[in-house]
Structures are given as structure tokens and as C-alpha cells.
PDB file of N, CA and C in Angstrom:
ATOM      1  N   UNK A   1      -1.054   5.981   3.387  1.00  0.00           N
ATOM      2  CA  UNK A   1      -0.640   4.795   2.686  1.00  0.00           C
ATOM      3  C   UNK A   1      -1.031   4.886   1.230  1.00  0.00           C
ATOM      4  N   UNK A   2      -0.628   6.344   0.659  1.00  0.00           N
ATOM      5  CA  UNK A   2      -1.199   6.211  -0.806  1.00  0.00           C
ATOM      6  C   UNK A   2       0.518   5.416  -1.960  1.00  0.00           C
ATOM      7  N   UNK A   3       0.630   4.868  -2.355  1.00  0.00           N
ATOM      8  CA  UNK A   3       1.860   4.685  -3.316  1.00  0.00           C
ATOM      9  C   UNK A   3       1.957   5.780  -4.522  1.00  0.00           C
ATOM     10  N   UNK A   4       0.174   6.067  -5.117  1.00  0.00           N
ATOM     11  CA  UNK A   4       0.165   7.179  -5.716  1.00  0.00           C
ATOM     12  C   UNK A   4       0.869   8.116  -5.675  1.00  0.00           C
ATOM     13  N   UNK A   5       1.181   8.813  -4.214  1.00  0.00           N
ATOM     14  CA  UNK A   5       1.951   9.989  -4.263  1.00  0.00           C
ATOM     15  C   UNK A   5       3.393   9.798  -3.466  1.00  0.00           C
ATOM     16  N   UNK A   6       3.850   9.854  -4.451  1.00  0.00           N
ATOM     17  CA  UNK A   6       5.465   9.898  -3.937  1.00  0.00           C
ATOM     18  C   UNK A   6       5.882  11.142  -2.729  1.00  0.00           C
ATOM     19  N   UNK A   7       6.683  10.789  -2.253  1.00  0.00           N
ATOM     20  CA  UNK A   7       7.267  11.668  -0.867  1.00  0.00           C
ATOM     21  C   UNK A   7       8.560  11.505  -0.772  1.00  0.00           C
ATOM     22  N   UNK A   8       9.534  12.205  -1.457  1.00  0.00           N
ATOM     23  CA  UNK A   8      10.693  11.945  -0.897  1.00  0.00           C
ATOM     24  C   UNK A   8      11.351  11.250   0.558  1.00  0.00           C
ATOM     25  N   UNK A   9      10.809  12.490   1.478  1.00  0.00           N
ATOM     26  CA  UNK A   9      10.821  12.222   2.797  1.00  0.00           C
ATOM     27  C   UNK A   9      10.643  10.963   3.767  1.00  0.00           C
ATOM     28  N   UNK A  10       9.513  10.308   2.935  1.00  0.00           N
ATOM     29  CA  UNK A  10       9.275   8.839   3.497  1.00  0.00           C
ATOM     30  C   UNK A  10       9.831   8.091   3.158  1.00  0.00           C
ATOM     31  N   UNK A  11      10.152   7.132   4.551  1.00  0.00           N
ATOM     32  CA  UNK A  11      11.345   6.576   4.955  1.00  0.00           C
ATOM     33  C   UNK A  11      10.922   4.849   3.878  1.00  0.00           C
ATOM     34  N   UNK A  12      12.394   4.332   3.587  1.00  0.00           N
ATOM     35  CA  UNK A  12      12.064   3.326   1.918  1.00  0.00           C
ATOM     36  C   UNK A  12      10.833   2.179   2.944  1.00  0.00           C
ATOM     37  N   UNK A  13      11.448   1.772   4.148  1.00  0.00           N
ATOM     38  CA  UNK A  13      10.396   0.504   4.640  1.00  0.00           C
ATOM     39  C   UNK A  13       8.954   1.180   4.295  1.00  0.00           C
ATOM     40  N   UNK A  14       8.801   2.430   4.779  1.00  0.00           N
ATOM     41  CA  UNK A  14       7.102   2.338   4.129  1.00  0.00           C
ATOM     42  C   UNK A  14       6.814   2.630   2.951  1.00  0.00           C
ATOM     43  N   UNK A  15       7.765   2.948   2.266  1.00  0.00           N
ATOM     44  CA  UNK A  15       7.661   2.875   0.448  1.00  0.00           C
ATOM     45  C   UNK A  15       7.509   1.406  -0.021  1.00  0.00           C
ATOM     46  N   UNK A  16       7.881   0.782   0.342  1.00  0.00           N
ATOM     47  CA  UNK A  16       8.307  -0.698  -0.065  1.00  0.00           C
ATOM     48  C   UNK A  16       6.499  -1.395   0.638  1.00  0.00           C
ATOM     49  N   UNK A  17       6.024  -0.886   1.671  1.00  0.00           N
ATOM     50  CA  UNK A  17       5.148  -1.619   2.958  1.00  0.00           C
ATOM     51  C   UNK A  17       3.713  -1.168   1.866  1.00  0.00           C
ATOM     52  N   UNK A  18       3.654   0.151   0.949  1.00  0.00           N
ATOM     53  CA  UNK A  18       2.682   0.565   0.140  1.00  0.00           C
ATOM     54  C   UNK A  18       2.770   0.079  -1.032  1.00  0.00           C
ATOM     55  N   UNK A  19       3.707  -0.028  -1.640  1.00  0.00           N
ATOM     56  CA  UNK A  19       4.199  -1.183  -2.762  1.00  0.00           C
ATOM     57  C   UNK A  19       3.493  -2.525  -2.515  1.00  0.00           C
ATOM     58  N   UNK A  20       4.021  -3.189  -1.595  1.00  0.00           N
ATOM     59  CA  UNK A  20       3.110  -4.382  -1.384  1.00  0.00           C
ATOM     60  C   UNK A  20       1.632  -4.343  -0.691  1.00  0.00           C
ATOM     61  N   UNK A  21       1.230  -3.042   0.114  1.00  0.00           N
ATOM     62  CA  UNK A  21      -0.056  -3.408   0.265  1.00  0.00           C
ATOM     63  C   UNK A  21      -1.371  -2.648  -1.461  1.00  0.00           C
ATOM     64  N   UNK A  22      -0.669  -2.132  -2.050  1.00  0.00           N
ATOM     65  CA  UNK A  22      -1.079  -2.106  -3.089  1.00  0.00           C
ATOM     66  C   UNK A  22      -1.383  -3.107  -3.975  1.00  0.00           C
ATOM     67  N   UNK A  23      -0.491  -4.191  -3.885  1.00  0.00           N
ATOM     68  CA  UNK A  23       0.006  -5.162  -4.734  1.00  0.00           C
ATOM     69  C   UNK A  23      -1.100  -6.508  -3.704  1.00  0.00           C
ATOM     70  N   UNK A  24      -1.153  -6.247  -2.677  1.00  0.00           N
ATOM     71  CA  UNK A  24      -2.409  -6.964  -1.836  1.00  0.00           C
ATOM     72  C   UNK A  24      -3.793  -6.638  -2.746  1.00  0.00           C
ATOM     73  N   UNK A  25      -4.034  -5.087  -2.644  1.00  0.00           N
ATOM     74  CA  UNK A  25      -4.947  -5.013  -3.159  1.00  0.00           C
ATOM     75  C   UNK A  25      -5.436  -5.196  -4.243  1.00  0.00           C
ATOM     76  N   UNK A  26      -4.439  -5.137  -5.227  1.00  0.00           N
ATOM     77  CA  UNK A  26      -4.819  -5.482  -6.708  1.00  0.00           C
ATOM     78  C   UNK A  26      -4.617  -6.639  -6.806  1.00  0.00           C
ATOM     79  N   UNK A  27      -4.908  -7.915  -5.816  1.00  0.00           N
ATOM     80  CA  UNK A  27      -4.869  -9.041  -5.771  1.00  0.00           C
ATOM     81  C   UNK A  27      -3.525  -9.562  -6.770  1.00  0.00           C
ATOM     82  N   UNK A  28      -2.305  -9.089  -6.927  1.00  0.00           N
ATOM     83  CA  UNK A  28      -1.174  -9.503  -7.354  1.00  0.00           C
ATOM     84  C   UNK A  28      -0.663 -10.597  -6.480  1.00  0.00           C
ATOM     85  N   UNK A  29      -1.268 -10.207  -4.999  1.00  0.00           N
ATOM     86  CA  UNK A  29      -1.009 -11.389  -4.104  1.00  0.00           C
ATOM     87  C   UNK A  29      -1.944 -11.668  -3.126  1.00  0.00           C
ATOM     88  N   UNK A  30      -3.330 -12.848  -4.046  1.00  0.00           N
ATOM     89  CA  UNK A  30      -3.954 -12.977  -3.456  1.00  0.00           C
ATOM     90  C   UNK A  30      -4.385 -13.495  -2.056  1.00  0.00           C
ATOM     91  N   UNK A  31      -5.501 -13.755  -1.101  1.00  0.00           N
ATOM     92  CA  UNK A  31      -5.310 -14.744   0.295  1.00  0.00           C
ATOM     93  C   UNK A  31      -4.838 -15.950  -0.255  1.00  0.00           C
ATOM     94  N   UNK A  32      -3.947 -16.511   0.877  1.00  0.00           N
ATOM     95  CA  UNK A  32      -3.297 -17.442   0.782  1.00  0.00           C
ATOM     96  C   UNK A  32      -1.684 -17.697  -0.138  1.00  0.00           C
ATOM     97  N   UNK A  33      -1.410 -16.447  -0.891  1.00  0.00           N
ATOM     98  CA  UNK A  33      -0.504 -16.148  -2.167  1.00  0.00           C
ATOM     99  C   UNK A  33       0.903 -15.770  -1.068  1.00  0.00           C
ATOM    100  N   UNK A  34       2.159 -16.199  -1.243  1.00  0.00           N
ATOM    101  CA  UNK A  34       3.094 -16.245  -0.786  1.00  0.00           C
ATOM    102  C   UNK A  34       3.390 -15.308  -1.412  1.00  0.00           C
ATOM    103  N   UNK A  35       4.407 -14.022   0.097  1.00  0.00           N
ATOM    104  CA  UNK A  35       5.102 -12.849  -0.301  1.00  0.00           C
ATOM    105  C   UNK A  35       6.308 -13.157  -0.953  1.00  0.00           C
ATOM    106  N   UNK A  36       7.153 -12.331  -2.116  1.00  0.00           N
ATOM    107  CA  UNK A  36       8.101 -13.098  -2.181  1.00  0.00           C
ATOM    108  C   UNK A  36       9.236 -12.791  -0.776  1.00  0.00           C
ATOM    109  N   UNK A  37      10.339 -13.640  -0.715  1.00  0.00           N
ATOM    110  CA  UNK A  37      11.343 -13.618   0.166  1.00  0.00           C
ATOM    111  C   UNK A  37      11.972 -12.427   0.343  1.00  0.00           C
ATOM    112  N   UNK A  38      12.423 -12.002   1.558  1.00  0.00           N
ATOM    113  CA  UNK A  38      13.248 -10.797   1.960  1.00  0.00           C
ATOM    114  C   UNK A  38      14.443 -10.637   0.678  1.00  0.00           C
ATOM    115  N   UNK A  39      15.042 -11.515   0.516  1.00  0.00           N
ATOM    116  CA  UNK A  39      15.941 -11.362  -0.264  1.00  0.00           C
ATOM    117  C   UNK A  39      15.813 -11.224  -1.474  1.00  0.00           C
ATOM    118  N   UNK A  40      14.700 -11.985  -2.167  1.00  0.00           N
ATOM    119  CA  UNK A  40      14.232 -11.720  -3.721  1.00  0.00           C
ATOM    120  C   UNK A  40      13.692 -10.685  -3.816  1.00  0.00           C
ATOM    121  N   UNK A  41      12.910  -9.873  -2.671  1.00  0.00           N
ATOM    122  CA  UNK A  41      12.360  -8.658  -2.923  1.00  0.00           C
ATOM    123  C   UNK A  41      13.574  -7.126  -2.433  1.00  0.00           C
ATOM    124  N   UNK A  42      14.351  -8.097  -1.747  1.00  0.00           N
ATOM    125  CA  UNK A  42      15.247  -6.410  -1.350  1.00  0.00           C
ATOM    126  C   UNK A  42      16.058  -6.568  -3.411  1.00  0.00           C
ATOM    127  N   UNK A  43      16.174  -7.527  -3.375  1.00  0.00           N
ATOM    128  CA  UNK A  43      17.251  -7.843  -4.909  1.00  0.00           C
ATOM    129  C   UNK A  43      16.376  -7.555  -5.954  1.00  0.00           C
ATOM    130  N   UNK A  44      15.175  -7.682  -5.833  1.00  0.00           N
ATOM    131  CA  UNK A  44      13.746  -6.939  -7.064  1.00  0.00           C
ATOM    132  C   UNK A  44      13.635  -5.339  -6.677  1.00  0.00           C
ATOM    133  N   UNK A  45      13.918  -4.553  -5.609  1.00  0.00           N
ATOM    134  CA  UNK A  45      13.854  -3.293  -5.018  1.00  0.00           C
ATOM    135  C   UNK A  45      15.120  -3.013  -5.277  1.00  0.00           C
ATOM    136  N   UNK A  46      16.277  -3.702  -4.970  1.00  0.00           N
ATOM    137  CA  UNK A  46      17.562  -2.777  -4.771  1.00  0.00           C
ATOM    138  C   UNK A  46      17.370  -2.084  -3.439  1.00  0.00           C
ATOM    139  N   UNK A  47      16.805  -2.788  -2.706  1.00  0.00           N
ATOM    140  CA  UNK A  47      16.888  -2.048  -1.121  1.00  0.00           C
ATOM    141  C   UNK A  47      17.689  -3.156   0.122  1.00  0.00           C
ATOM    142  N   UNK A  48      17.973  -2.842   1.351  1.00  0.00           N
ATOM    143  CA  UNK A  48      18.726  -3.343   1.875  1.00  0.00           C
ATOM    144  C   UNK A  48      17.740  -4.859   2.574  1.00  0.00           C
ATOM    145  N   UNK A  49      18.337  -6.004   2.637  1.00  0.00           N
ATOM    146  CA  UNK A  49      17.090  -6.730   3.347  1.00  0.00           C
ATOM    147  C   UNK A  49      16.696  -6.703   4.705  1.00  0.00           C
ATOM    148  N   UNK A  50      17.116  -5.619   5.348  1.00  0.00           N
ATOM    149  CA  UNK A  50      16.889  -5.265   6.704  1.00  0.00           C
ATOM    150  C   UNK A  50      15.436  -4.059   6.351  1.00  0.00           C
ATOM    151  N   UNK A  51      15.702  -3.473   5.632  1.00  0.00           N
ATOM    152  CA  UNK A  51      14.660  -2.427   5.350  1.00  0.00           C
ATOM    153  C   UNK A  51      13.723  -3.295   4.793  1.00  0.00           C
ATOM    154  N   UNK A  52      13.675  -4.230   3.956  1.00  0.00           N
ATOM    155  CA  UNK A  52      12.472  -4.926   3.671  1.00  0.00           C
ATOM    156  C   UNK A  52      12.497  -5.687   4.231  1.00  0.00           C
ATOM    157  N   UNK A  53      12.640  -6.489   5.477  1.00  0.00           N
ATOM    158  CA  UNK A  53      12.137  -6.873   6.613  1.00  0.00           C
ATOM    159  C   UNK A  53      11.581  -6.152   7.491  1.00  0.00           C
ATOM    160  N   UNK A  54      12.044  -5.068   7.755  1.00  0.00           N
ATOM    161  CA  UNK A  54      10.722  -3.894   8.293  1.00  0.00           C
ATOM    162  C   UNK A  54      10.058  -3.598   7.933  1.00  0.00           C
ATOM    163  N   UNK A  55       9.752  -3.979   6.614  1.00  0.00           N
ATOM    164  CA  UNK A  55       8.392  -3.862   5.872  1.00  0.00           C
ATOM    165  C   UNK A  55       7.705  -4.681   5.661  1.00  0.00           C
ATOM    166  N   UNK A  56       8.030  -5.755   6.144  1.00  0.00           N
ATOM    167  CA  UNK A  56       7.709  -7.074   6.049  1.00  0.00           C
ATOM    168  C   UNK A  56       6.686  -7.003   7.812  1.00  0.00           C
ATOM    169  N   UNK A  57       7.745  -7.005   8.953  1.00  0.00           N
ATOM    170  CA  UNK A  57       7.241  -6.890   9.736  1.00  0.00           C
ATOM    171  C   UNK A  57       5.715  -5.961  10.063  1.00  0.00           C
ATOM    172  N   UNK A  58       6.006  -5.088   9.347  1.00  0.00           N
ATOM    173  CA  UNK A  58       4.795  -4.014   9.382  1.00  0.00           C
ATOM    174  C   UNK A  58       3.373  -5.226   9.214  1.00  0.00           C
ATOM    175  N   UNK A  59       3.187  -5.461   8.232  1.00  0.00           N
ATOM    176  CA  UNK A  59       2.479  -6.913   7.698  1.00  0.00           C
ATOM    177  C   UNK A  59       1.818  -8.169   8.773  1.00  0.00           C
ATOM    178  N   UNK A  60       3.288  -8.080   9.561  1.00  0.00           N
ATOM    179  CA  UNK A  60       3.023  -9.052  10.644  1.00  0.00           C
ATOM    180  C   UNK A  60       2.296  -8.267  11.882  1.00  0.00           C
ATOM    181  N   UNK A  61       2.818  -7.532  12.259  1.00  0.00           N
ATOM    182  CA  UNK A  61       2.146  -6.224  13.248  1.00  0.00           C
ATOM    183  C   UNK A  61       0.902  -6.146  13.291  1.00  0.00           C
ATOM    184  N   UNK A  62       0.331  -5.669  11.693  1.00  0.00           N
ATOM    185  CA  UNK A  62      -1.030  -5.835  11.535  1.00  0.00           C
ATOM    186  C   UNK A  62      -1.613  -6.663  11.398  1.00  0.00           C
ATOM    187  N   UNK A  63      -1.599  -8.301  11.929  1.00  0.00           N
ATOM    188  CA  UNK A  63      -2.253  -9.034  11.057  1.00  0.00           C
ATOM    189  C   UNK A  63      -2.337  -9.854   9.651  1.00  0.00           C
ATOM    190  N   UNK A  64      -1.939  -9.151   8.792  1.00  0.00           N
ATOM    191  CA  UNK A  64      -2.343  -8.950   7.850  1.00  0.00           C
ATOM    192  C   UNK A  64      -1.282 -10.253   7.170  1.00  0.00           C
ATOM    193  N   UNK A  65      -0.538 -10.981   7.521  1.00  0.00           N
ATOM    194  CA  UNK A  65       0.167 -11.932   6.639  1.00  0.00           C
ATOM    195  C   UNK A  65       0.709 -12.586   7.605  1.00  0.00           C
ATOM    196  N   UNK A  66       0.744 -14.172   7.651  1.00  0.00           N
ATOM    197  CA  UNK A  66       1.091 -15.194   8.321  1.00  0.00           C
ATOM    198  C   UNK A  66       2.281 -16.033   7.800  1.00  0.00           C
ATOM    199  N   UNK A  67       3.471 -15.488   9.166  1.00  0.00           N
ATOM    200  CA  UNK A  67       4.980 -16.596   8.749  1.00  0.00           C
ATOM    201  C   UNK A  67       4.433 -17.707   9.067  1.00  0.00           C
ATOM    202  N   UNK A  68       5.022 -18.971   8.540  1.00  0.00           N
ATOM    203  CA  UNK A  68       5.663 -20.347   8.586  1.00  0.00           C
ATOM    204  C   UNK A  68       6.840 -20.665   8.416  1.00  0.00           C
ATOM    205  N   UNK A  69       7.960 -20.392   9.500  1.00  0.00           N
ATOM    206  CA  UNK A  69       9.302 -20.419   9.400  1.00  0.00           C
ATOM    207  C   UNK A  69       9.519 -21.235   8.293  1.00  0.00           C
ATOM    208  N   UNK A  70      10.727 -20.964   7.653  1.00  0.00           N
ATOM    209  CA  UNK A  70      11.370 -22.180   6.728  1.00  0.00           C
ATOM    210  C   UNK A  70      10.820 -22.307   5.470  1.00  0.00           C
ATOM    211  N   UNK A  71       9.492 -21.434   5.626  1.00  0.00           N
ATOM    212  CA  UNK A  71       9.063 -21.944   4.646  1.00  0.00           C
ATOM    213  C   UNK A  71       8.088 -20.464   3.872  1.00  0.00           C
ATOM    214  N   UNK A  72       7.724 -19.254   4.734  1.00  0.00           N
ATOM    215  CA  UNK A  72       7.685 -17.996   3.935  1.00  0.00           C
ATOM    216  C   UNK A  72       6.460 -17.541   4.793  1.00  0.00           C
ATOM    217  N   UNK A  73       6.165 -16.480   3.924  1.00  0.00           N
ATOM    218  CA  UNK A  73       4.901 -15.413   4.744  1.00  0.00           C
ATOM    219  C   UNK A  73       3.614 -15.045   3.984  1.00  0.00           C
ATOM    220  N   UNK A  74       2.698 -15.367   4.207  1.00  0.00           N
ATOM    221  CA  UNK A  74       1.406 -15.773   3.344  1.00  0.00           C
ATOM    222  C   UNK A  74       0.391 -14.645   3.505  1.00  0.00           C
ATOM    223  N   UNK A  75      -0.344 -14.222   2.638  1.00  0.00           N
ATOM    224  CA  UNK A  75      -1.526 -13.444   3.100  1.00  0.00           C
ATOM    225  C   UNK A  75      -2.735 -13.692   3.610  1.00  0.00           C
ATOM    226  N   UNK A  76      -2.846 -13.286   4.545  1.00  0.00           N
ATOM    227  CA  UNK A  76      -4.384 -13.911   5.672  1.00  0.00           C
ATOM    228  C   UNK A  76      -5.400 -13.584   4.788  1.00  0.00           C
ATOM    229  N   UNK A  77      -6.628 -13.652   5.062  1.00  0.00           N
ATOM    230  CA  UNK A  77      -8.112 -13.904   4.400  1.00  0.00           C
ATOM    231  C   UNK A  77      -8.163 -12.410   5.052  1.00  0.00           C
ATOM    232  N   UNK A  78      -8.791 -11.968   3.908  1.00  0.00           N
ATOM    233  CA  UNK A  78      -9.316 -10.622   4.543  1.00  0.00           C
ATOM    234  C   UNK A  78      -8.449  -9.387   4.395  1.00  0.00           C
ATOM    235  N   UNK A  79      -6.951  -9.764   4.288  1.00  0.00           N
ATOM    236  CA  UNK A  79      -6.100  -8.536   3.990  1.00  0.00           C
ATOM    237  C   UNK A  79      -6.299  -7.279   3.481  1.00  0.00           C
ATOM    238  N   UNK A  80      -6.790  -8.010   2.095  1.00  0.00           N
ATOM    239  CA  UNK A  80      -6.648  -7.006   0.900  1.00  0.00           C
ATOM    240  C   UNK A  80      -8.318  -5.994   1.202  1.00  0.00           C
ATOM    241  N   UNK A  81      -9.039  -6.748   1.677  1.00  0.00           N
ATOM    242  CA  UNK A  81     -10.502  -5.684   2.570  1.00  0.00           C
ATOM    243  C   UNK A  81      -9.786  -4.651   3.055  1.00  0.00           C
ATOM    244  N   UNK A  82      -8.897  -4.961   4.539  1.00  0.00           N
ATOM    245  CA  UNK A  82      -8.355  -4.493   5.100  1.00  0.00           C
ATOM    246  C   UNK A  82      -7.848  -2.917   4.995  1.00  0.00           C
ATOM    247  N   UNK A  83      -7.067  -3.652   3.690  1.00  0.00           N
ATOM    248  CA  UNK A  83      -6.028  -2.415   3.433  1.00  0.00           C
ATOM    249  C   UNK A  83      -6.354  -1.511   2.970  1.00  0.00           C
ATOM    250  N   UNK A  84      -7.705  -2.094   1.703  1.00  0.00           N
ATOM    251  CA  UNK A  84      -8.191  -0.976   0.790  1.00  0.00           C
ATOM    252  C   UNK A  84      -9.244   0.027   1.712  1.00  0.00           C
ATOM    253  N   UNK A  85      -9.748  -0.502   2.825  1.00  0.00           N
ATOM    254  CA  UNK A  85     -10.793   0.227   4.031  1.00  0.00           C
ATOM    255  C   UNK A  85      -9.852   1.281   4.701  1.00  0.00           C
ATOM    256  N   UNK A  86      -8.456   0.687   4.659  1.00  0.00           N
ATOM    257  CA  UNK A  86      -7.748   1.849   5.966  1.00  0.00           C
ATOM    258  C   UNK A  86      -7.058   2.514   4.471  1.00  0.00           C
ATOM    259  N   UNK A  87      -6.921   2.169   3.479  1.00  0.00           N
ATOM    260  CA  UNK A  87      -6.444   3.398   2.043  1.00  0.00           C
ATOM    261  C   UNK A  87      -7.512   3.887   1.704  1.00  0.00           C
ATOM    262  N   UNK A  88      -9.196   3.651   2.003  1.00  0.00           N
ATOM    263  CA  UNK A  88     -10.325   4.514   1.729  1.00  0.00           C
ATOM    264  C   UNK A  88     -10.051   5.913   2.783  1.00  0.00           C
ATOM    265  N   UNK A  89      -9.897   5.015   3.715  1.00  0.00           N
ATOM    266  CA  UNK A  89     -10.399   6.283   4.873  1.00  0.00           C
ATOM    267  C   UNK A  89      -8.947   7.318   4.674  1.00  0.00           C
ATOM    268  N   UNK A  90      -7.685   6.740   4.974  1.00  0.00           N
ATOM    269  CA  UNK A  90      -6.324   7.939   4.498  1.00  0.00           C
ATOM    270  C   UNK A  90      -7.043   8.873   2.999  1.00  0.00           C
ATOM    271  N   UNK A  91      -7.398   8.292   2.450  1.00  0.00           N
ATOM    272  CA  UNK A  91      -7.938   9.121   1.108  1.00  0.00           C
ATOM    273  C   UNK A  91      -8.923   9.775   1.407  1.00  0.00           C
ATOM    274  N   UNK A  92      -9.982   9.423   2.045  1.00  0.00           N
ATOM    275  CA  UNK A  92     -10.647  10.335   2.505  1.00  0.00           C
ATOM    276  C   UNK A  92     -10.625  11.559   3.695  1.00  0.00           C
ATOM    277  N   UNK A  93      -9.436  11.067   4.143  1.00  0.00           N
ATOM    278  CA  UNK A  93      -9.481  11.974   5.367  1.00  0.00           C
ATOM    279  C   UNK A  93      -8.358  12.809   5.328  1.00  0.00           C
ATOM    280  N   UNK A  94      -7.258  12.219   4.018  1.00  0.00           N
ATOM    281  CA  UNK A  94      -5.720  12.895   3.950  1.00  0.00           C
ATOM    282  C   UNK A  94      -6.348  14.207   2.227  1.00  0.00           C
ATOM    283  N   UNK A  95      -6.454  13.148   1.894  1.00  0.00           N
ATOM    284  CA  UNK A  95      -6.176  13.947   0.022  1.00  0.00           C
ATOM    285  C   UNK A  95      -7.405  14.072  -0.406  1.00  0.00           C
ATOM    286  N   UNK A  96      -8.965  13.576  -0.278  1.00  0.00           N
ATOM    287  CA  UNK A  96      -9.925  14.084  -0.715  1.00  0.00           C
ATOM    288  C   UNK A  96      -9.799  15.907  -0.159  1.00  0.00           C
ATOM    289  N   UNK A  97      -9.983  16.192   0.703  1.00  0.00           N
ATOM    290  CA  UNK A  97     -10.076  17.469   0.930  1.00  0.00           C
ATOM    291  C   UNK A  97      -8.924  18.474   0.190  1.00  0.00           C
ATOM    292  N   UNK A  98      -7.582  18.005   0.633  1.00  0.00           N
ATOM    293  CA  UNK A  98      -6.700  18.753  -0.645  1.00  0.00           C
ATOM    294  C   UNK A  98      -7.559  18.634  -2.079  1.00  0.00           C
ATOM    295  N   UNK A  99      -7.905  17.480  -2.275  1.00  0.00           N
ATOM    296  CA  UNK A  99      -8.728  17.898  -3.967  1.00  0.00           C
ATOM    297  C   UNK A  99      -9.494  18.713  -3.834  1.00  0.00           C
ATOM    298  N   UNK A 100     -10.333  18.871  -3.098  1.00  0.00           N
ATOM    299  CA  UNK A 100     -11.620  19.930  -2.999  1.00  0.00           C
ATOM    300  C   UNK A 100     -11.232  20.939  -3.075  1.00  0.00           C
ATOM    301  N   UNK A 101     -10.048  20.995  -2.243  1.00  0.00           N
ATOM    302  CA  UNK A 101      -9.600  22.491  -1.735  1.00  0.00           C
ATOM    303  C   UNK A 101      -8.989  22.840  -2.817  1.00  0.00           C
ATOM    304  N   UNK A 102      -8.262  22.593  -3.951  1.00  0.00           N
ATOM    305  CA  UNK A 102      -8.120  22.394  -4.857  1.00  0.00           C
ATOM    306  C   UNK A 102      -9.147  22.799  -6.195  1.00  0.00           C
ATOM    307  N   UNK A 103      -9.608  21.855  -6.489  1.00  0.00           N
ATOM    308  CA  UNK A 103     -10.959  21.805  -7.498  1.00  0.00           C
ATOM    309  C   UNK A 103     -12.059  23.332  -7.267  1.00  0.00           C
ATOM    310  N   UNK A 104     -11.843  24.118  -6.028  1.00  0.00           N
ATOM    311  CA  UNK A 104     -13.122  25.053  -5.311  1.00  0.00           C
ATOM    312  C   UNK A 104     -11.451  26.361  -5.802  1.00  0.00           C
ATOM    313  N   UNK A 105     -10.391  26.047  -5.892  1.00  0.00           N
ATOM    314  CA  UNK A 105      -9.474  26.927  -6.464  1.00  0.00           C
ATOM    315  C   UNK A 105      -9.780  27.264  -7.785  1.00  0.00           C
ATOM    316  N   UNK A 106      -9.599  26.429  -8.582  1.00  0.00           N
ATOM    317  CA  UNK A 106      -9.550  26.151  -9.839  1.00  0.00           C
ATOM    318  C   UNK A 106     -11.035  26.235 -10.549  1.00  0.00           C
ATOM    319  N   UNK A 107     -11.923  26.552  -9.835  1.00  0.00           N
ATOM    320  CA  UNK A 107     -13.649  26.690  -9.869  1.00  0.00           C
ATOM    321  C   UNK A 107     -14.253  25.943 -10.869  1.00  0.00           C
ATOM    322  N   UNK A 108     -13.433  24.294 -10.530  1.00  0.00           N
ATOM    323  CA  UNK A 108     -13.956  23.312 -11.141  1.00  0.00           C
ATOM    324  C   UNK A 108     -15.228  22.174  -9.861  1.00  0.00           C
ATOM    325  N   UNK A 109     -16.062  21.852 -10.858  1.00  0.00           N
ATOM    326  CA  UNK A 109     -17.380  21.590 -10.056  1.00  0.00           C
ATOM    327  C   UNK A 109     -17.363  20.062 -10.640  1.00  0.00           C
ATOM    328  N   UNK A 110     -17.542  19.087  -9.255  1.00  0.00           N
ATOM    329  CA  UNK A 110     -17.567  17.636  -9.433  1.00  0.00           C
ATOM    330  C   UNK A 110     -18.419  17.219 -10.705  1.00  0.00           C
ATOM    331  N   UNK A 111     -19.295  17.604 -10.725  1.00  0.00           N
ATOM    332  CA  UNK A 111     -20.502  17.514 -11.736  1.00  0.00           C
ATOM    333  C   UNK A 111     -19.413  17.714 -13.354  1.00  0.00           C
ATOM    334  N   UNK A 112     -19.037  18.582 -13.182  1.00  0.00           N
ATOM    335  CA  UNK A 112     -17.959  18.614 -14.732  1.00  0.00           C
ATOM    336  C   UNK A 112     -17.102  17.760 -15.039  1.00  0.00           C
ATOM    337  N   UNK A 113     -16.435  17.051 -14.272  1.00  0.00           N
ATOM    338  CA  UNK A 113     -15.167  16.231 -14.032  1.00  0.00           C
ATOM    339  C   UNK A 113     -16.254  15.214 -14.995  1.00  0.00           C
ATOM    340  N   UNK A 114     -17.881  14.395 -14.349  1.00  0.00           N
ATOM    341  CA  UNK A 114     -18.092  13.177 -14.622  1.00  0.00           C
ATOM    342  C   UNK A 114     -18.072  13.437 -16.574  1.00  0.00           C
ATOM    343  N   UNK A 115     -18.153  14.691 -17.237  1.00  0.00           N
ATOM    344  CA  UNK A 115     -18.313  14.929 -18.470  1.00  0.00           C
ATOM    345  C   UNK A 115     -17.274  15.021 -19.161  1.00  0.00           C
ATOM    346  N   UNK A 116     -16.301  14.781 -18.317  1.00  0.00           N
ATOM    347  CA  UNK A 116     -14.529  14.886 -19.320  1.00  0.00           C
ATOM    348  C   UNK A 116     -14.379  13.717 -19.473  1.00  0.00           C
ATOM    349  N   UNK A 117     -14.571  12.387 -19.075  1.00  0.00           N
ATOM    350  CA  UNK A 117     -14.559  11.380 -18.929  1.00  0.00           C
ATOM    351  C   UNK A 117     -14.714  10.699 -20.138  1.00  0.00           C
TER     352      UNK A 117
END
């Protein structure tokens, strides 16, 4: 669930599902902050509103945002914890090691990185 790295391959609902849980996390939409509508967001994306309703759903699946028919889909307390704990651990468990593996190529040493800064 990084948005950082683009993937062709991945399919737009979870492009769109990292878009907004990003946008959770950087409190763009804080607890309690209304998602916008399927339709304002497929028409802000240019994506179909069936695909951002599956991305929407994803949301609901987890928890992580509460419908009120008629009236929209809200973010639960705790979300944005949530998301950034399960985007710690994908980062740690997907792409920290590519960096290493990486950085131990390039026979660059963590300790140097904090001095470019």
C-alpha cells in the first residue's frame, strides 16, 4: 500500500484505495471528515464510479470508514493509526530490504545518508 511507488500493473481500485488511505493519513480527511462522493471522486480521478466504489468498499471491508445511507461515508476514529501501522509494516517488510539491498550495492552506509541531509 505504498502510493509512493507507482506500478503500472496495479489494478486503478487500489490506486485510487492508496490515494485515499494516504490522504487518511495526512489527515486531509480527518476522524469524522466525510469521503468525497463516488461520483465527485470518480469525476476528480477520471475513473469509472464502479471502480471507485471498489475502492470505496475496500474502506468498508476494513473498518476503516462508516456509511450513513443518503447521506455519505465518514472516517472512523482510529483509521488513519490504522493505515499508517499496516503502511509501516508493508514498508518494512516490502521495500526497506530492497533499500538495503540496494544501499549494501551501492556501498552506501546508513550512517552517511544522516550527513547529506
Amino acid at each position: 500500500m505504498n502510493p509512493n511507488r507507482p506500478n503500472p500493473n496495479r489494478p486503478v481500485y487500489l490506486k485510487l484505495r492508496d490515494q485515499i488511505a494516504a490522504a487518511i493519513i495526512d489527515g486531509d480527511y480527518p476522524e469524522g471528515a466525510m469521503l468525497p462522493s463516488v461520483r465527485a471522486l470518480a469525476a476528480e480521478q477520471g475513473a469509472n464510479p464502479l471502480t471507485v466504489a471498489k475502492a470505496y468498499q475496500q474502506f468498508q471491508n476494513d473498518g476503516l470508514v462508516e456509511v450513513q445511507r443518503g447521506v455519505g461515508m465518514y472516517v472512523v476514529k482510529g483509521a488513519a493509526e490504522r493505515l499508517r501501522s499496516r503502511e509501516r509494516a508493508a514498508f518494512l517488510s516490502e521495500e526497506w530490504p530492497e533499500i538495503r539491498s540496494r544501499m549494501a550495492r551501492l556501498g552506501l552506509d546508513p550512517a552517511d545518508l544522516a550527513l547529506t541531509s
